[in-house]
C-alpha atoms as a PDB file:
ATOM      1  CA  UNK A   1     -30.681 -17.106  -4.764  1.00  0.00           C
ATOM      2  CA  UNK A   2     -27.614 -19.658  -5.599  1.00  0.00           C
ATOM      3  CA  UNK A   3     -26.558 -17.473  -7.998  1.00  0.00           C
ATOM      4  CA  UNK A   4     -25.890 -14.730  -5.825  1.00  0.00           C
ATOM      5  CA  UNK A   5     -23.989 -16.724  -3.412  1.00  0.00           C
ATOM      6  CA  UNK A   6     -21.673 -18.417  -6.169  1.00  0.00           C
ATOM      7  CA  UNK A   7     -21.318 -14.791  -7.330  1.00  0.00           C
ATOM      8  CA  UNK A   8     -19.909 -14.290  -3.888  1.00  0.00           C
ATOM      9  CA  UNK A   9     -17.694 -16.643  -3.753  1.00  0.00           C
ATOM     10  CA  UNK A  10     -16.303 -15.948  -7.238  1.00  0.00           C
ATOM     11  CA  UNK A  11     -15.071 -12.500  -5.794  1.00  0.00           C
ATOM     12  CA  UNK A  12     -13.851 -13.747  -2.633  1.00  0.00           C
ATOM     13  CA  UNK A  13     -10.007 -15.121  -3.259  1.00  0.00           C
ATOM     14  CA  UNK A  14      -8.948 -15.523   0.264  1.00  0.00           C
ATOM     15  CA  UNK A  15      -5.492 -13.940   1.807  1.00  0.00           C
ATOM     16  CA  UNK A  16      -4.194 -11.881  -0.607  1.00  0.00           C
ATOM     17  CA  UNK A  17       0.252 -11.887  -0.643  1.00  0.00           C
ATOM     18  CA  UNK A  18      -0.477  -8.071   0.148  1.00  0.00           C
ATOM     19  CA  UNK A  19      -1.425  -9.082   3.474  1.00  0.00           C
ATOM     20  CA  UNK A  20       1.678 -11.304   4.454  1.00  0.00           C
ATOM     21  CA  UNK A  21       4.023  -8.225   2.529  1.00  0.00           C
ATOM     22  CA  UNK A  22       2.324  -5.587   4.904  1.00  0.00           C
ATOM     23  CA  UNK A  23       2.228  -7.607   8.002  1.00  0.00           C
ATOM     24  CA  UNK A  24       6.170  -8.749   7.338  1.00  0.00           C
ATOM     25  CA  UNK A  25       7.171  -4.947   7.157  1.00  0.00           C
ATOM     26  CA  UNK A  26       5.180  -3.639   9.712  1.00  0.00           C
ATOM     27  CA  UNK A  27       2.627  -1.405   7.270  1.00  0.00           C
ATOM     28  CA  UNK A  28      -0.993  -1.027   7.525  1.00  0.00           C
ATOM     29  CA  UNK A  29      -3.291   0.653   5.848  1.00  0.00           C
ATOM     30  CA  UNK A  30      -3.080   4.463   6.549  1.00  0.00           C
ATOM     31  CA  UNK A  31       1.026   3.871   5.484  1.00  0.00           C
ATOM     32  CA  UNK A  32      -0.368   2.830   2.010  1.00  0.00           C
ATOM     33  CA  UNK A  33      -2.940   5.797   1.945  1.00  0.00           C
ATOM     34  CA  UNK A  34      -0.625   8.166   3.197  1.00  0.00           C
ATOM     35  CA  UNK A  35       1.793   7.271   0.797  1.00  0.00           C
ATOM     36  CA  UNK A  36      -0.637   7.399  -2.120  1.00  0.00           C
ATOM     37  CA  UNK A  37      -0.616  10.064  -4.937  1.00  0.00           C
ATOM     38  CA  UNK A  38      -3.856   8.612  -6.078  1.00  0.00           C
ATOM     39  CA  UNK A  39      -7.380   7.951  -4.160  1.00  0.00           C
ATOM     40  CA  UNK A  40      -6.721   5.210  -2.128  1.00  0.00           C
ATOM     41  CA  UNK A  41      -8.807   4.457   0.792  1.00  0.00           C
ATOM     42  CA  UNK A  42      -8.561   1.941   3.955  1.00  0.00           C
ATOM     43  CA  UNK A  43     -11.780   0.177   2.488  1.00  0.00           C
ATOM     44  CA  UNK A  44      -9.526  -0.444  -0.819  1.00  0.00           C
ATOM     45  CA  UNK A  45      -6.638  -1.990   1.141  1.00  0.00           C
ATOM     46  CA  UNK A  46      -8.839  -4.132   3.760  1.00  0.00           C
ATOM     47  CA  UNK A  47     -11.214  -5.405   0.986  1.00  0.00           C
ATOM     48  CA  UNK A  48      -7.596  -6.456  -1.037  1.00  0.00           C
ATOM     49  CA  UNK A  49      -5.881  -8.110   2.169  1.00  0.00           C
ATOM     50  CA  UNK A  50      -8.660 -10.370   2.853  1.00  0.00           C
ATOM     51  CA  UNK A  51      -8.969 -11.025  -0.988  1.00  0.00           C
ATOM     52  CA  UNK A  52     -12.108  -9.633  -2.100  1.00  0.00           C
ATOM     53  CA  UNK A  53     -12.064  -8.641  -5.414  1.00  0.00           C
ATOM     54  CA  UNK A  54     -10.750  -5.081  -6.579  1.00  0.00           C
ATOM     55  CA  UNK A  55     -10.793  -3.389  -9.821  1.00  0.00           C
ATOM     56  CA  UNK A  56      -6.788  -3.188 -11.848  1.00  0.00           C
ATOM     57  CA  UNK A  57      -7.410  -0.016 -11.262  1.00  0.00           C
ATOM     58  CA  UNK A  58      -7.528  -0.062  -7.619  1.00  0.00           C
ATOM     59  CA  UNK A  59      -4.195  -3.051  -7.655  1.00  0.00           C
ATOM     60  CA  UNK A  60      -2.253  -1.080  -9.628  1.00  0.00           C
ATOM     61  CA  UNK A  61      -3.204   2.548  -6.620  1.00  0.00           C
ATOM     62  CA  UNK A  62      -2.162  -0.419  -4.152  1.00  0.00           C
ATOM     63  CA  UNK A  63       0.675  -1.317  -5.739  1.00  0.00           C
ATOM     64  CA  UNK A  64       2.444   1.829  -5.927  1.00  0.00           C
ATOM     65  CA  UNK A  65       1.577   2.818  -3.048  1.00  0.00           C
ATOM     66  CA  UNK A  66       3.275  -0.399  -1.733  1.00  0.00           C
ATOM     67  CA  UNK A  67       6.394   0.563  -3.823  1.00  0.00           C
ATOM     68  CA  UNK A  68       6.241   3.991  -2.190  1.00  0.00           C
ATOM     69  CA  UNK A  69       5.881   3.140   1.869  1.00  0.00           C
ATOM     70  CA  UNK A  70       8.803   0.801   1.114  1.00  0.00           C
ATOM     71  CA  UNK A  71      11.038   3.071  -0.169  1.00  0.00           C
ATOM     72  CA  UNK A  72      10.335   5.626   2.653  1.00  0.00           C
ATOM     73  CA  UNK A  73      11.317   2.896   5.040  1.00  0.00           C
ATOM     74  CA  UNK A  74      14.392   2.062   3.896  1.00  0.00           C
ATOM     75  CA  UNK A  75      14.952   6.133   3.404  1.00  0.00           C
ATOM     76  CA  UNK A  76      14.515   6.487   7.295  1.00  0.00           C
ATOM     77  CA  UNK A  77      16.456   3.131   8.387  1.00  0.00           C
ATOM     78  CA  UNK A  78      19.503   4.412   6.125  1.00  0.00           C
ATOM     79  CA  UNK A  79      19.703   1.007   4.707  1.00  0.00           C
ATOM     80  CA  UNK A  80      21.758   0.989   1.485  1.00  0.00           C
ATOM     81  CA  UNK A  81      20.039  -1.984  -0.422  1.00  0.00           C
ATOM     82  CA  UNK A  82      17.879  -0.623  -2.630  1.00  0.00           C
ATOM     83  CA  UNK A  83      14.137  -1.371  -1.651  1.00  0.00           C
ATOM     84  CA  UNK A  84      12.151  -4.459  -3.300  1.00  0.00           C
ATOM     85  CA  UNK A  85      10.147  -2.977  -5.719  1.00  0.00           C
ATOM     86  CA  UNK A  86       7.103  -5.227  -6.275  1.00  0.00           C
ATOM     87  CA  UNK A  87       4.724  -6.493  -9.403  1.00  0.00           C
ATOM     88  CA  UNK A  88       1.339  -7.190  -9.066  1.00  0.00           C
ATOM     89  CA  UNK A  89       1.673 -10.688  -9.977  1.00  0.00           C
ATOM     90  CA  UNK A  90       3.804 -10.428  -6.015  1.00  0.00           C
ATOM     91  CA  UNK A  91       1.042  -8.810  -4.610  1.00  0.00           C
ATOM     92  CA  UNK A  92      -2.493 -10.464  -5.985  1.00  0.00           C
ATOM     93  CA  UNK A  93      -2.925 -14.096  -6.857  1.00  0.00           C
ATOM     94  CA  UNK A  94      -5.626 -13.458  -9.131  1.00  0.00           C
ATOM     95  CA  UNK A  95      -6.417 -10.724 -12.207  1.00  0.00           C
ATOM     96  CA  UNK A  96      -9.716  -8.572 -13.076  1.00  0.00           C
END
């Protein structure tokens, strides 16, 4: 039985940056699923705010879809600065 709750806590990372990116710019989670050309679902996004562990596979979705809702919102605020485009290393503090 320990072993399944140190398993646990080895995929649980707290707060991802994600969150504190997406809460600064006013995005949730059906902007990044929207936005997605991929599968992405709100289960994906919630699970990687709160830092559980996801797959690269599902950062790298999250990521661009990140990338995307950003540069839609500075596309309907007319803003001339080009958008922040993000890494993962911005958006995850830990790697599969």
């Amino acid at each position: 039985m320990d072993n399944i709750s140190e398993e646990s806590q080895i995929r649980e990372f707290g707060p991802q940056p994600l969150d504190a990116i997406l809460t600064a710019r006013g995005l949730d989670a059906s902007a990044l699923v929207n936005r997605s050309t991929e599968q992405l679902t709100h289960k994906q996004i919630q699970k990687a705010r709160r830092g559980r562990y996801v797959t690269g596979n599902i950062q790298r979705k999250i990521l661009s879809a990140v990338n995307a809702a950003i540069q839609e919102q500075r596309s309907e605020t007319d803003e001339e600065e080009s958008a922040q485009i993000f890494a993962l290393r911005d958006l995850f503090n830990y790697r599969p």
